[in-house]
C-alpha atoms as a PDB file:
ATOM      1  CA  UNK A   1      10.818  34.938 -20.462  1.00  0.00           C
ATOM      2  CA  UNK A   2       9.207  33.436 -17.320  1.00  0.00           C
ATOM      3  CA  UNK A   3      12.324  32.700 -14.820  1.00  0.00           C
ATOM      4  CA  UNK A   4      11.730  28.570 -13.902  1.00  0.00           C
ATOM      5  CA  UNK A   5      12.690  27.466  -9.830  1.00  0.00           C
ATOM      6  CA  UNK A   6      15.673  25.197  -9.726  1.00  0.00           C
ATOM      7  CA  UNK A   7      15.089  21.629 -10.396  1.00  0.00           C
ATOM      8  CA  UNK A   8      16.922  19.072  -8.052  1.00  0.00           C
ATOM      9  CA  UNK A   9      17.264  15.333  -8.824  1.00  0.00           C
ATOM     10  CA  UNK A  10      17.615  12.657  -6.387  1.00  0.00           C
ATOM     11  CA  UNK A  11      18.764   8.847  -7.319  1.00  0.00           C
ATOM     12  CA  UNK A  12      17.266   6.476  -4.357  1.00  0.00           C
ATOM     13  CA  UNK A  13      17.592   2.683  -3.540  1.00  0.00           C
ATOM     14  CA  UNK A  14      13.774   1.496  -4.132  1.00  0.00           C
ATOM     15  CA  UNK A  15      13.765   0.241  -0.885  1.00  0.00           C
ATOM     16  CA  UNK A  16      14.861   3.450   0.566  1.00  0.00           C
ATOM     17  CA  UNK A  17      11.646   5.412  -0.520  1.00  0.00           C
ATOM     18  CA  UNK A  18       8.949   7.297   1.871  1.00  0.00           C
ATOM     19  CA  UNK A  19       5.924   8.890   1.890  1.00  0.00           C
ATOM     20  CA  UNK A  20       8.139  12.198   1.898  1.00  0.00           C
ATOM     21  CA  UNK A  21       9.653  11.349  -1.674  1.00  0.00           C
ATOM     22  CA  UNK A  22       6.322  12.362  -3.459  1.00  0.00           C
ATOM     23  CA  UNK A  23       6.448   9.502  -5.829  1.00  0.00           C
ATOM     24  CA  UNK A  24       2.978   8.076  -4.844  1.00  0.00           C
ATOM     25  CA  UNK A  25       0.823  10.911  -6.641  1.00  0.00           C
ATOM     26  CA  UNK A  26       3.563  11.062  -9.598  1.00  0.00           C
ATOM     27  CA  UNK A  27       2.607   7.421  -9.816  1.00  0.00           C
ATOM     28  CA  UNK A  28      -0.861   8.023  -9.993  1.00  0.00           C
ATOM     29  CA  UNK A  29      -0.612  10.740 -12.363  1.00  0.00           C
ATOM     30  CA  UNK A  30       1.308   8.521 -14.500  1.00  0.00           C
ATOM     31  CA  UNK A  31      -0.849   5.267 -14.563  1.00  0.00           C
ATOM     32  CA  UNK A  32      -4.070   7.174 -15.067  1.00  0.00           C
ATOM     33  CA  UNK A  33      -2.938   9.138 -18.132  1.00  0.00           C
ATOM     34  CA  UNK A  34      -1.663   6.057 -19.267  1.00  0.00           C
ATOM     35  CA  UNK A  35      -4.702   4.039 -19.091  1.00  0.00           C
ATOM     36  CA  UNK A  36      -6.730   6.860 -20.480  1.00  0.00           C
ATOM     37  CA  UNK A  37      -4.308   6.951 -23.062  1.00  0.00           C
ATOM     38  CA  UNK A  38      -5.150   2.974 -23.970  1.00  0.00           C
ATOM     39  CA  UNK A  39      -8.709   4.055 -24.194  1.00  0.00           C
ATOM     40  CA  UNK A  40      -9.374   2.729 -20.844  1.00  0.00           C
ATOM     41  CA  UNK A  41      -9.942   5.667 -18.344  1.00  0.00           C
ATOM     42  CA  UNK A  42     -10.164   5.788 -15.156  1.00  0.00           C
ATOM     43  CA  UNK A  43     -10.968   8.471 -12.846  1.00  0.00           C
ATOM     44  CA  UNK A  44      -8.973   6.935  -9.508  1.00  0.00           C
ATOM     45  CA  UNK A  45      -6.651   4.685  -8.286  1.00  0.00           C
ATOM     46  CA  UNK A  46      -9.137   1.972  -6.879  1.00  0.00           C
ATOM     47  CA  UNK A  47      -9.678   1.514 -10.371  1.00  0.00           C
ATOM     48  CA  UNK A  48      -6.154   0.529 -11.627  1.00  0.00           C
ATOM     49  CA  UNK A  49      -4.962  -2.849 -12.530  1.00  0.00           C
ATOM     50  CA  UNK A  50      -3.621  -4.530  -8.920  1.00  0.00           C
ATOM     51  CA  UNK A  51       0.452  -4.264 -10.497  1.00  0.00           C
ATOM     52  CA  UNK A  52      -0.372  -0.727 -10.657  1.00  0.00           C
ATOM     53  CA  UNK A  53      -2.025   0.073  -7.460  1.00  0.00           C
ATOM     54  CA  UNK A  54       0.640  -1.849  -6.092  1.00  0.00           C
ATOM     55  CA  UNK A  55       2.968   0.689  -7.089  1.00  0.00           C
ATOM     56  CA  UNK A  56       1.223   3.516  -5.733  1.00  0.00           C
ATOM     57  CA  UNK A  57       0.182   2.153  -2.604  1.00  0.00           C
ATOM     58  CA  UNK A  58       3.924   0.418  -1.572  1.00  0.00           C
ATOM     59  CA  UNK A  59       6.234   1.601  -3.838  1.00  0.00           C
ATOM     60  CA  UNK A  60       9.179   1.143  -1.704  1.00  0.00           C
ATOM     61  CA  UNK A  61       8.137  -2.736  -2.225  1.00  0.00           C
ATOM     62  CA  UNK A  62       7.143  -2.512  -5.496  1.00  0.00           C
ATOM     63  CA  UNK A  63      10.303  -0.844  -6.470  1.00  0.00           C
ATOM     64  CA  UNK A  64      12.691  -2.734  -3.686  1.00  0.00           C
ATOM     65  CA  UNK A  65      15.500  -3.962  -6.005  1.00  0.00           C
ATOM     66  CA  UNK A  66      15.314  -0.782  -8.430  1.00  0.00           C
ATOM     67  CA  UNK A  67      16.704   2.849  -8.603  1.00  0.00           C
ATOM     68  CA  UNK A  68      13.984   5.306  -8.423  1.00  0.00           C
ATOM     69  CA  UNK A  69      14.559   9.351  -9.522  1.00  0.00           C
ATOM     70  CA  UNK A  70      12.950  12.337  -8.536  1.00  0.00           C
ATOM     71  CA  UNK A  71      13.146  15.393  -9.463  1.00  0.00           C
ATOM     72  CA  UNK A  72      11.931  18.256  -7.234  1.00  0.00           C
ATOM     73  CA  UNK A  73      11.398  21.694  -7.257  1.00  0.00           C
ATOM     74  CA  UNK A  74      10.695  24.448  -4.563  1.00  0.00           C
ATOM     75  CA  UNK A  75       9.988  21.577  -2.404  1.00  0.00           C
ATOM     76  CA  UNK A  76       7.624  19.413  -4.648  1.00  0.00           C
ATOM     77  CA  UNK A  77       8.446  16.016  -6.196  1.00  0.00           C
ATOM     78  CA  UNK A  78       7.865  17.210 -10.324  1.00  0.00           C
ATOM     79  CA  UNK A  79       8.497  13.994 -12.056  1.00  0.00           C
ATOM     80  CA  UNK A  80      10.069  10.383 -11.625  1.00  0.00           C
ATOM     81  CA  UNK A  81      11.986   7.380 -13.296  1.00  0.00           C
ATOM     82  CA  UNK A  82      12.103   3.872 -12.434  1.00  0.00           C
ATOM     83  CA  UNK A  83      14.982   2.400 -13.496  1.00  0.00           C
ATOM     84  CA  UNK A  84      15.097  -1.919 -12.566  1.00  0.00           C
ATOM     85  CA  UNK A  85      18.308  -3.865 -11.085  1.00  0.00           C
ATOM     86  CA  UNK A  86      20.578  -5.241 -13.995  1.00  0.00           C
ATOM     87  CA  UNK A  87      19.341  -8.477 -15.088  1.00  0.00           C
ATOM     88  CA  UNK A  88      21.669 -10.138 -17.673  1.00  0.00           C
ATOM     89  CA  UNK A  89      24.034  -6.917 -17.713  1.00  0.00           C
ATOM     90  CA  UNK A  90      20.844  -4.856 -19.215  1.00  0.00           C
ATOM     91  CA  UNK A  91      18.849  -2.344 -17.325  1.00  0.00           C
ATOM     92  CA  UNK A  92      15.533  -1.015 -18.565  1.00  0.00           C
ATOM     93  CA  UNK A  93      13.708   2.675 -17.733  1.00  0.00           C
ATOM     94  CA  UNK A  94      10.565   2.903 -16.600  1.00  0.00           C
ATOM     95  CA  UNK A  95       7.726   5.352 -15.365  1.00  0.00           C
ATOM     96  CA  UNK A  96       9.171   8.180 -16.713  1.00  0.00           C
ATOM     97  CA  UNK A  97       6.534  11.103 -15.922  1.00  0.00           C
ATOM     98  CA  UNK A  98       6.722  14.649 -15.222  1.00  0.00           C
ATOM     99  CA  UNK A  99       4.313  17.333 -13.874  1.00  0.00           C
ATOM    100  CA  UNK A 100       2.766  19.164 -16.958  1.00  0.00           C
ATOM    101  CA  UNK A 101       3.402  22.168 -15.019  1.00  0.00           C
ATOM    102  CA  UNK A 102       7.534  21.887 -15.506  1.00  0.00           C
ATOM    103  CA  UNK A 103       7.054  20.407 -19.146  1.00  0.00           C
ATOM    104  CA  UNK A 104       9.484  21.573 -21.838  1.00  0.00           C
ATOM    105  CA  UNK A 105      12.270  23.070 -18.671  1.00  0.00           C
ATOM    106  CA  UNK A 106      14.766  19.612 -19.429  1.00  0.00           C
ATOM    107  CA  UNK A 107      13.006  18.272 -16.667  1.00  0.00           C
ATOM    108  CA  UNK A 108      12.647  14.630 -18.132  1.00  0.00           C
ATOM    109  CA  UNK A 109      15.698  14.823 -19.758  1.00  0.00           C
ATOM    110  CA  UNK A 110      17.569  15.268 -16.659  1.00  0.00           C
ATOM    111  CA  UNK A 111      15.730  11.971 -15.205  1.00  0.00           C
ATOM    112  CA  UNK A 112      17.076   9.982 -17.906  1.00  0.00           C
ATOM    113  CA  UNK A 113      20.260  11.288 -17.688  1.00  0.00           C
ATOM    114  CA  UNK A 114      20.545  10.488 -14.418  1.00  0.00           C
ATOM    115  CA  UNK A 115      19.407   7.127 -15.208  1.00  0.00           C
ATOM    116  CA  UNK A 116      21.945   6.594 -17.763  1.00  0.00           C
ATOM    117  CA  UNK A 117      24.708   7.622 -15.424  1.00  0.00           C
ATOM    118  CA  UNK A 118      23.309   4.858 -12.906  1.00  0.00           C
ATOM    119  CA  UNK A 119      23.964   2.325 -15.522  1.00  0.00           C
ATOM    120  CA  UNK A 120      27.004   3.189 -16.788  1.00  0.00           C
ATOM    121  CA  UNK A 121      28.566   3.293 -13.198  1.00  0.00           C
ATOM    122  CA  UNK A 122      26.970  -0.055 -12.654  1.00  0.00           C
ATOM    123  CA  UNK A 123      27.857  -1.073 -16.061  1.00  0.00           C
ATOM    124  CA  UNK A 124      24.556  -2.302 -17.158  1.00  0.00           C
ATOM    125  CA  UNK A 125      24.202  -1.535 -20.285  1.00  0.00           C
ATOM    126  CA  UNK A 126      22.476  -1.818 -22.903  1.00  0.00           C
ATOM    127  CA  UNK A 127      19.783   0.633 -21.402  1.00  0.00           C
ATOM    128  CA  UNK A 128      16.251  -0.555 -22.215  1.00  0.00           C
ATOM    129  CA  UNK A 129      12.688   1.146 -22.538  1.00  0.00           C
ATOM    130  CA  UNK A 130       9.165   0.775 -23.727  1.00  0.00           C
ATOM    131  CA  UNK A 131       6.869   3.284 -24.666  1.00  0.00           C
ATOM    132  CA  UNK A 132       3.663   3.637 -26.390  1.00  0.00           C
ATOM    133  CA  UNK A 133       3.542   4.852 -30.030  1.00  0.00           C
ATOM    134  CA  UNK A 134       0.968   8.022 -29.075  1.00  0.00           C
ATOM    135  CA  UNK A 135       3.827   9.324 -26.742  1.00  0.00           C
ATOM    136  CA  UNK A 136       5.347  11.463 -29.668  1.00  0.00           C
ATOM    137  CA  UNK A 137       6.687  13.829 -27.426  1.00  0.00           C
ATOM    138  CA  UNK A 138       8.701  10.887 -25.036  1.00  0.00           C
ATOM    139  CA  UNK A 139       9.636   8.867 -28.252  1.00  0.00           C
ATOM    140  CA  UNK A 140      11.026  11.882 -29.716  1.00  0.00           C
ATOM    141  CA  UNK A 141      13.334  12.515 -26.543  1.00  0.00           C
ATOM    142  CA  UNK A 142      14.843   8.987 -26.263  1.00  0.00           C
ATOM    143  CA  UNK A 143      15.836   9.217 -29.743  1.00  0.00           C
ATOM    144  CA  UNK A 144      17.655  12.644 -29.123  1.00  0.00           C
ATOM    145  CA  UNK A 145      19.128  10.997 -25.672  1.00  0.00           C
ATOM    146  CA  UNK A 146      20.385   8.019 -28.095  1.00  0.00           C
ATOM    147  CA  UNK A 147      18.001   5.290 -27.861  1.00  0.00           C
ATOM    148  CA  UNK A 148      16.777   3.257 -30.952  1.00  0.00           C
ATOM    149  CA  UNK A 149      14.128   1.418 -31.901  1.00  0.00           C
ATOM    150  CA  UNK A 150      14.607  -2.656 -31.512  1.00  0.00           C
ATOM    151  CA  UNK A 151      12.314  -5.551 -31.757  1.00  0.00           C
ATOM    152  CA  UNK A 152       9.587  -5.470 -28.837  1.00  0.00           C
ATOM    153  CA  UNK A 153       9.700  -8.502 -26.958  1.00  0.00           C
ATOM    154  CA  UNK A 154       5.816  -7.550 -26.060  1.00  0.00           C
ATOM    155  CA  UNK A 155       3.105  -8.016 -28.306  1.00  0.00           C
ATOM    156  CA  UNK A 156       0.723  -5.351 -26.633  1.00  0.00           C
ATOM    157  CA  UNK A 157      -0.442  -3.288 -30.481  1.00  0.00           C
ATOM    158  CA  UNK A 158       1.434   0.430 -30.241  1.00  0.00           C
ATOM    159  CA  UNK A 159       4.201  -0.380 -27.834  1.00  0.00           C
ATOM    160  CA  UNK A 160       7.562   0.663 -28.444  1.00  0.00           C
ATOM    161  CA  UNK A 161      10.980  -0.849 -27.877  1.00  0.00           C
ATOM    162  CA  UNK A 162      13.825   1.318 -27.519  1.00  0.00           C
ATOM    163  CA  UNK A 163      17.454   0.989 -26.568  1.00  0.00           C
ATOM    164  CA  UNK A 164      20.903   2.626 -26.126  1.00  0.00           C
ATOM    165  CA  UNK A 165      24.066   0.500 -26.042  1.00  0.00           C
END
């Protein structure tokens, strides 16, 4: 059994964010798997959609109203979670990535956790999420965190609506 360095997570006002918190290249990371996993890859960010590079390049304005979570180990950011001010008492999750290094450790569970504890302190609730129907792996953790599937309110083929009350 390999021993696994101790995972920290951090809960920051959007606004509050700098280059130091790491969540630029978790960004990236994120936004290029994901458009490679629409069939629409991309080797950099230049090549994004502008909503997207605009989170990479700024996210402390991108992210300004919103709760962002890192996790970091041995002195790395490892993975991240966006989770968006309350509107109409509902809060919704998004951006969850981690490193494929820390995969499988609780790493991503923790994030959402974390998340969850953010909106039940700020008692937004129901908890909200989308996520793409080749995501197996992510689908299958929301569903053992308590989230069900509900009606998408976007018509994007293959994405996934999930809440927890």
């Amino acid at each position: 059994m390999t021993d696994r360095p101790a995972v920290l997570i951090h809960r920051l006002s959007g606004r509050d964010l700098s280059p130091a918190d790491g969540l630029p290249p978790l960004l990236t990371a994120y936004h290029l798997c994901t458009e490679a996993g629409k069939g629409r890859a991309v080797d950099r960010v230049e090549a994004l959609p502008a909503r997207y590079r605009a989170e990479i390049l700024s996210p402390s304005s991108a992210f300004a109203d919103d709760v962002v979570v890192i996790a970091r180990s041995e002195g790395a950011s490892v993975g991240c979670l966006v989770v968006t001010a309350p509107v109409g008492g509902r809060t919704e999750i998004k951006r969850l990535w981690v490193e494929p290094a820390v995969r499988g450790a609780g790493v991503a569970s923790a994030l959402v956790g974390c998340a969850l504890d953010h909106a039940a302190q700020t008692g937004a609730t129901p908890v909200a999420l989308s996520v793409w129907n080749w995501r197996p792996e992510a689908i299958a953790l929301y569903e053992r965190l308590g989230f069900g599937v509900v009606g998408s309110w976007d018509a994007r083929d293959g994405l996934v609506r999930m809440e927890r009350a």
